[in-house]
Protein backbone atom coordinates (compact mmCIF):
# COMPACT_ATOMS: atom_id res chain seq x y z
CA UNK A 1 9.37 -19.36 -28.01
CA UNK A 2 6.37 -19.18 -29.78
CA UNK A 3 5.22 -15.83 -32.37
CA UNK A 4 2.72 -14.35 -29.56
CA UNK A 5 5.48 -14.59 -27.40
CA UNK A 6 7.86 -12.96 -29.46
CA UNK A 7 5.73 -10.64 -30.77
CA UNK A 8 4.87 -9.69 -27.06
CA UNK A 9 8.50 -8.99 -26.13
CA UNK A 10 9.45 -6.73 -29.27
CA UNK A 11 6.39 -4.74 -27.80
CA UNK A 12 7.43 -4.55 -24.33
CA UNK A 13 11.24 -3.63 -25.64
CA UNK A 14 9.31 -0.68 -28.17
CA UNK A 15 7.56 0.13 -25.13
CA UNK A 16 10.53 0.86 -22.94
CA UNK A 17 12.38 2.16 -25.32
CA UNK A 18 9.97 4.72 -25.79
CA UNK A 19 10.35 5.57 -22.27
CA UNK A 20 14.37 5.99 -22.65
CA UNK A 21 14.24 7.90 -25.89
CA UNK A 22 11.91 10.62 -23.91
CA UNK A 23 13.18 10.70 -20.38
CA UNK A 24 16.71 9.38 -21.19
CA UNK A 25 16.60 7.25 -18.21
CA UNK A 26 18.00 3.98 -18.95
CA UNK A 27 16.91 2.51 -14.74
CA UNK A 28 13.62 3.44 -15.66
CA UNK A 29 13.26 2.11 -19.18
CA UNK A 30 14.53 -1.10 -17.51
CA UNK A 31 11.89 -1.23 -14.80
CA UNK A 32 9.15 -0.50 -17.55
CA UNK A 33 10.28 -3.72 -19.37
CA UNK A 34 10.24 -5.47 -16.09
CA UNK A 35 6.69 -4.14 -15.07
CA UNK A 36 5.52 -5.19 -18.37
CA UNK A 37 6.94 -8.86 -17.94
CA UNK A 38 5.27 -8.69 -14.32
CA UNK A 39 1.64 -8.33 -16.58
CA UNK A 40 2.45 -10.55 -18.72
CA UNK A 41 3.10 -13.53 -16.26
CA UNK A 42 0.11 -12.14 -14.05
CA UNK A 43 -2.56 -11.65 -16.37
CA UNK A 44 -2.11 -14.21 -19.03
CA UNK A 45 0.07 -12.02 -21.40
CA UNK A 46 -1.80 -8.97 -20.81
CA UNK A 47 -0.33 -5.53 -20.69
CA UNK A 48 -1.86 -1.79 -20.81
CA UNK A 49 -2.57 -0.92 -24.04
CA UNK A 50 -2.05 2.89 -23.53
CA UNK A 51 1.64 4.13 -24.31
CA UNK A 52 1.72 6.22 -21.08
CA UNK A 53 1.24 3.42 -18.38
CA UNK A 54 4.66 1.97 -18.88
CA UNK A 55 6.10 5.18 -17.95
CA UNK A 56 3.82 5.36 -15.00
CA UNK A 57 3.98 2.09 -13.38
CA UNK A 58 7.97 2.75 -13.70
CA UNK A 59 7.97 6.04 -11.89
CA UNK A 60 5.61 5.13 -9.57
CA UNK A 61 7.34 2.04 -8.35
CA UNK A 62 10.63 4.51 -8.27
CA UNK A 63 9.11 6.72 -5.80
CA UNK A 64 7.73 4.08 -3.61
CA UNK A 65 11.34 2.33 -3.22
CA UNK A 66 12.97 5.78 -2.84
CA UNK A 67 10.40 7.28 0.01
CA UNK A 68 8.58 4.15 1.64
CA UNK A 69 9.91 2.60 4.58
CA UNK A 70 9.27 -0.75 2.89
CA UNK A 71 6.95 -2.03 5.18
CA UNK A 72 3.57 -1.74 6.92
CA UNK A 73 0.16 -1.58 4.89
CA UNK A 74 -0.42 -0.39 1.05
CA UNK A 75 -3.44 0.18 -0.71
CA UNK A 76 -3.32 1.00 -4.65
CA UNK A 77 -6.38 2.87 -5.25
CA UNK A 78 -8.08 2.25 -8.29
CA UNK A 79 -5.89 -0.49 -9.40
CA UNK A 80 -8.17 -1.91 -11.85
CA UNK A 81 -5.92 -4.15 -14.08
CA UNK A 82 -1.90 -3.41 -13.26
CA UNK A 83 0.83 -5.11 -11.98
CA UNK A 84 1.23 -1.98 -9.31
CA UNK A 85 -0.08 -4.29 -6.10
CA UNK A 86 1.84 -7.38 -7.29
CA UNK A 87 4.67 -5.35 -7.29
CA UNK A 88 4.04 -3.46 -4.09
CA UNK A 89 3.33 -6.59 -2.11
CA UNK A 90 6.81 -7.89 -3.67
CA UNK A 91 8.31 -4.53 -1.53
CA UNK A 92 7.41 -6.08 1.63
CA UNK A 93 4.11 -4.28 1.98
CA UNK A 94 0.66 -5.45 3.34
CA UNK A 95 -0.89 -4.84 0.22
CA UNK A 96 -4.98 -4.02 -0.71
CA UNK A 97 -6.64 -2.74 -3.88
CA UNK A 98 -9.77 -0.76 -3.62
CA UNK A 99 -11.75 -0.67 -7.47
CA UNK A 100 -15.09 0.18 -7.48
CA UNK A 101 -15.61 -1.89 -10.84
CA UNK A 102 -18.25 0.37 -12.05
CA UNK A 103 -17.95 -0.61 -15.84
CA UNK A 104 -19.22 -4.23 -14.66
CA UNK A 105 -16.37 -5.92 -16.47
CA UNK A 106 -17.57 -4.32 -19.54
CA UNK A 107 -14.16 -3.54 -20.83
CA UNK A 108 -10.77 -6.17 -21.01
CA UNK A 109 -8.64 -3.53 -20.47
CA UNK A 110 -6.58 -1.28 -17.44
CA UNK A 111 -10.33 -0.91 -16.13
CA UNK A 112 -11.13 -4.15 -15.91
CA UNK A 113 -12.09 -5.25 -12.44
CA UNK A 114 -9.71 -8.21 -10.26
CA UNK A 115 -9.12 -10.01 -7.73
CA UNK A 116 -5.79 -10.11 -6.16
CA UNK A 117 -6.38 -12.21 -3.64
CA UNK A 118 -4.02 -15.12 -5.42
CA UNK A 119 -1.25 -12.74 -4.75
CA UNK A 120 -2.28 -12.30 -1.21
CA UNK A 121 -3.89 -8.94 -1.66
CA UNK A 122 -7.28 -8.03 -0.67
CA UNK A 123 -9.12 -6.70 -2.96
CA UNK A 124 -11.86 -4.44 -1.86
CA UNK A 125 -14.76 -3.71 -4.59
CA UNK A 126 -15.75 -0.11 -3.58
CA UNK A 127 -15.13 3.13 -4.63
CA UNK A 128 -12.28 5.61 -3.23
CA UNK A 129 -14.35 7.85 -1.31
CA UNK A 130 -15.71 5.19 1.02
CA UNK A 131 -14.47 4.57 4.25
CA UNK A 132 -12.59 1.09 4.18
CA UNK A 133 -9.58 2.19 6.16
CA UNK A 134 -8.57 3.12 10.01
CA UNK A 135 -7.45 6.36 10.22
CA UNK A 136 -3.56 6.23 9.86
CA UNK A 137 -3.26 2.74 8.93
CA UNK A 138 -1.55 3.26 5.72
CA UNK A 139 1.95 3.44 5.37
CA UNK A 140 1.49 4.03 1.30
CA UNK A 141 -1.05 4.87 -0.96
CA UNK A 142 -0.95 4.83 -4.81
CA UNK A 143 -2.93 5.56 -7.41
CA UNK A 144 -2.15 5.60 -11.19
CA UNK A 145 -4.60 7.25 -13.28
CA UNK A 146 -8.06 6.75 -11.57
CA UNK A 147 -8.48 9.59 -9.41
CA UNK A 148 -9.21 12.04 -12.04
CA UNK A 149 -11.57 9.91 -13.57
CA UNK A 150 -14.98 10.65 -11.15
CA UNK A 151 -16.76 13.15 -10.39
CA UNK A 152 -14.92 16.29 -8.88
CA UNK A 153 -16.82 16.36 -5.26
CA UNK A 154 -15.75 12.19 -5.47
CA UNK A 155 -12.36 13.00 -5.99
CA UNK A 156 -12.38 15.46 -3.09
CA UNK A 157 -13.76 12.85 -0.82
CA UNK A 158 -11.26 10.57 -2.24
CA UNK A 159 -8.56 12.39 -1.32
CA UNK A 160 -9.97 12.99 1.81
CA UNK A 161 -10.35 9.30 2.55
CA UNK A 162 -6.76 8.91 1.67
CA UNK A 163 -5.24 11.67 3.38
CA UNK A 164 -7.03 10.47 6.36
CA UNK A 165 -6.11 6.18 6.05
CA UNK A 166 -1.79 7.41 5.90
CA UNK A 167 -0.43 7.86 8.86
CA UNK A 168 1.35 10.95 9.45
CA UNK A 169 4.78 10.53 7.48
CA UNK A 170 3.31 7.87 4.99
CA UNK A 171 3.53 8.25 1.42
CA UNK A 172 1.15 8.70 -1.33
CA UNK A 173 1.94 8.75 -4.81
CA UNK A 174 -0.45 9.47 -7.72
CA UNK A 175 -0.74 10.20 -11.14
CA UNK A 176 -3.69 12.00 -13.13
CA UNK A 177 -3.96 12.13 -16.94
CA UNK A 178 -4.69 15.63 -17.82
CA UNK A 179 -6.58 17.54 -21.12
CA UNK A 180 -3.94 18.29 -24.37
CA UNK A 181 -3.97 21.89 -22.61
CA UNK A 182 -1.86 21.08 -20.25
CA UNK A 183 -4.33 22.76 -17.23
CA UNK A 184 -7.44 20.68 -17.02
CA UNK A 185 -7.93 16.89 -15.46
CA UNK A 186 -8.88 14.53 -18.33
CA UNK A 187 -12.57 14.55 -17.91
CA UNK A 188 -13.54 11.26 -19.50
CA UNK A 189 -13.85 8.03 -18.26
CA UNK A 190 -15.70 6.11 -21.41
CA UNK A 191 -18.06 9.34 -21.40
CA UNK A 192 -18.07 12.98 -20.55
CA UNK A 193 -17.77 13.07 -16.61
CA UNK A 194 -18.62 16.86 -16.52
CA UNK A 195 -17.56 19.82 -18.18
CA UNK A 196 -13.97 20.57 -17.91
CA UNK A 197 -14.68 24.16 -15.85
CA UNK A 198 -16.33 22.07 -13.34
CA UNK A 199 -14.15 18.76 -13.07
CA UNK A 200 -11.02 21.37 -12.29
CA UNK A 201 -7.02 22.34 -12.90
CA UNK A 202 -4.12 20.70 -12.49
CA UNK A 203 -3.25 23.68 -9.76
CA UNK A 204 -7.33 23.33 -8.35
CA UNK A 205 -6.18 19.33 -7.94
CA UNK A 206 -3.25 20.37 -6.36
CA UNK A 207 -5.13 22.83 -3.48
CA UNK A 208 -7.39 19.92 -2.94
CA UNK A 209 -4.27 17.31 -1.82
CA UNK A 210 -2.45 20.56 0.32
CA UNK A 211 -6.31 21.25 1.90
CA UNK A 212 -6.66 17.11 3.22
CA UNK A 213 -3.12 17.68 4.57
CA UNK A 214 -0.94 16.28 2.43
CA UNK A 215 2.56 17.97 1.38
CA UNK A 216 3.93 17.83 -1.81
CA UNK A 217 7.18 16.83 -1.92
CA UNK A 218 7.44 16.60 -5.94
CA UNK A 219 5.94 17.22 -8.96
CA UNK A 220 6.78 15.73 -12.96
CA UNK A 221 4.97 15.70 -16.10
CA UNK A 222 5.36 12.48 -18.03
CA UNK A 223 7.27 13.40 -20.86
CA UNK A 224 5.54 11.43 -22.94
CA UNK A 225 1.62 11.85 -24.78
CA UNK A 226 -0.78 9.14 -24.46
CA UNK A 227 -2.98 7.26 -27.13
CA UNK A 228 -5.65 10.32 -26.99
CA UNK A 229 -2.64 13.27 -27.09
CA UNK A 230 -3.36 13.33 -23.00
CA UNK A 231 -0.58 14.39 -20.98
CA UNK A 232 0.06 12.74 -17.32
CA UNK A 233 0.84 14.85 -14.13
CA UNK A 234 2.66 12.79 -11.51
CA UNK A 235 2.90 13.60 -7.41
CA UNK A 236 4.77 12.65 -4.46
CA UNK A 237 3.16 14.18 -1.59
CA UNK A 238 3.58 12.88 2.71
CA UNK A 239 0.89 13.28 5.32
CA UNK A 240 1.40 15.96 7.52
């Protein structure tokens, strides 16, 4: 084993073991390191540079194998660079991505821009709020840290675009990094997106999914802080 190999593995076992030493929850630790090794082999030894993610993609991943039905279509919205849709389509789902790649490739990081189609995924290169989807075709829907990161009337028609693509009884799981208060969505992409007052609450984000007609079913904060001291808020919700 070469030193960038080894070197990459002591950083995916510091990685998980950050998640166990927070959440105590050696399963989950374990799937971290395993996500981790799924970037790794997918993108050329490549993994998400910010702390959080590892927790995410592992809790994510959780809630899909304990709510989805484990089969029909799944779209990870605003996938940018993760292993989420290689490891959705290894669930047994029809998978898609939908990234609207509006940094142009500007940035070799979780924004960056592919194309899954060598897993078998379609990638669609378009932004959440536009209408790719037949109403109730969905059976899941994540999205791991990209819907907070637009506009506020975007997100809105985001999640309206979503709510409307799952069919009644799918799934959709997301997670939103939010402001070191603890209230606000992060309102930063690589800029300023708007003033905090206008981009909205954690409880405003909340009234926006219960308004398209989702239902929560649960809610966690990521016990962990990210690279910028932001905190993650993570949902469960079904279509009603």
């Amino acid at each position: 084993m070469g030193a960038l190999a080894i070197r990459g593995l002591s950083s995916d076992f510091r990685a998980a073991g950050s998640v166990f030493v927070r959440t105590r929850d050696f399963p989950l630790a374990v799937d971290a390191l395993r996500h981790r090794r799924t970037s790794r082999r997918a993108f050329g030894g490549w993994v998400a540079g910010n702390s959080l993610r590892a927790w995410e993609y592992a809790w994510t991943m959780r809630q899909v194998a304990k709510h989805g039905v484990g089969s029909g279509a799944a779209v990870d919205f605003g996938a940018g660079k993760s292993p989420t849709p290689i490891l959705l389509a290894r669930l047994g789902y029809t998978t898609a991505v939908v990234d609207s790649d509006q940094l142009d490739d500007e940035y070799s990081n979780e924004w960056q821009w592919v194309d899954y189609g060598q897993w078998g995924i379609k990638t669609h290169r378009a932004g959440m709020e536009d209408r790719l989807f037949d109403e109730g075709s969905l059976s899941v829907a994540v999205s791991v840290s990209a819907i907070e990161h637009m506009p506020a009337e975007t997100r809105r028609q985001s999640i309206g675009e979503i709510s409307r693509a799952v069919h009644v009884g799918g799934l959709v799981v997301l997670t939103i990094d939010v402001l070191p208060d603890g209230k606000h969505l992060w309102n930063f992409a690589v800029d300023e997106i708007e003033p905090e007052e206008v981009h909205g609450t954690i409880d405003a984000f909340v009234d926006e999914l219960q308004k398209s007609g989702l239902r929560l079913i649960s809610r966690e904060a990521c016990p962990m802080k990210g690279d910028s001291d932001q905190l993650v808020e993570a949902f469960v919700l079904t279509k009603t």
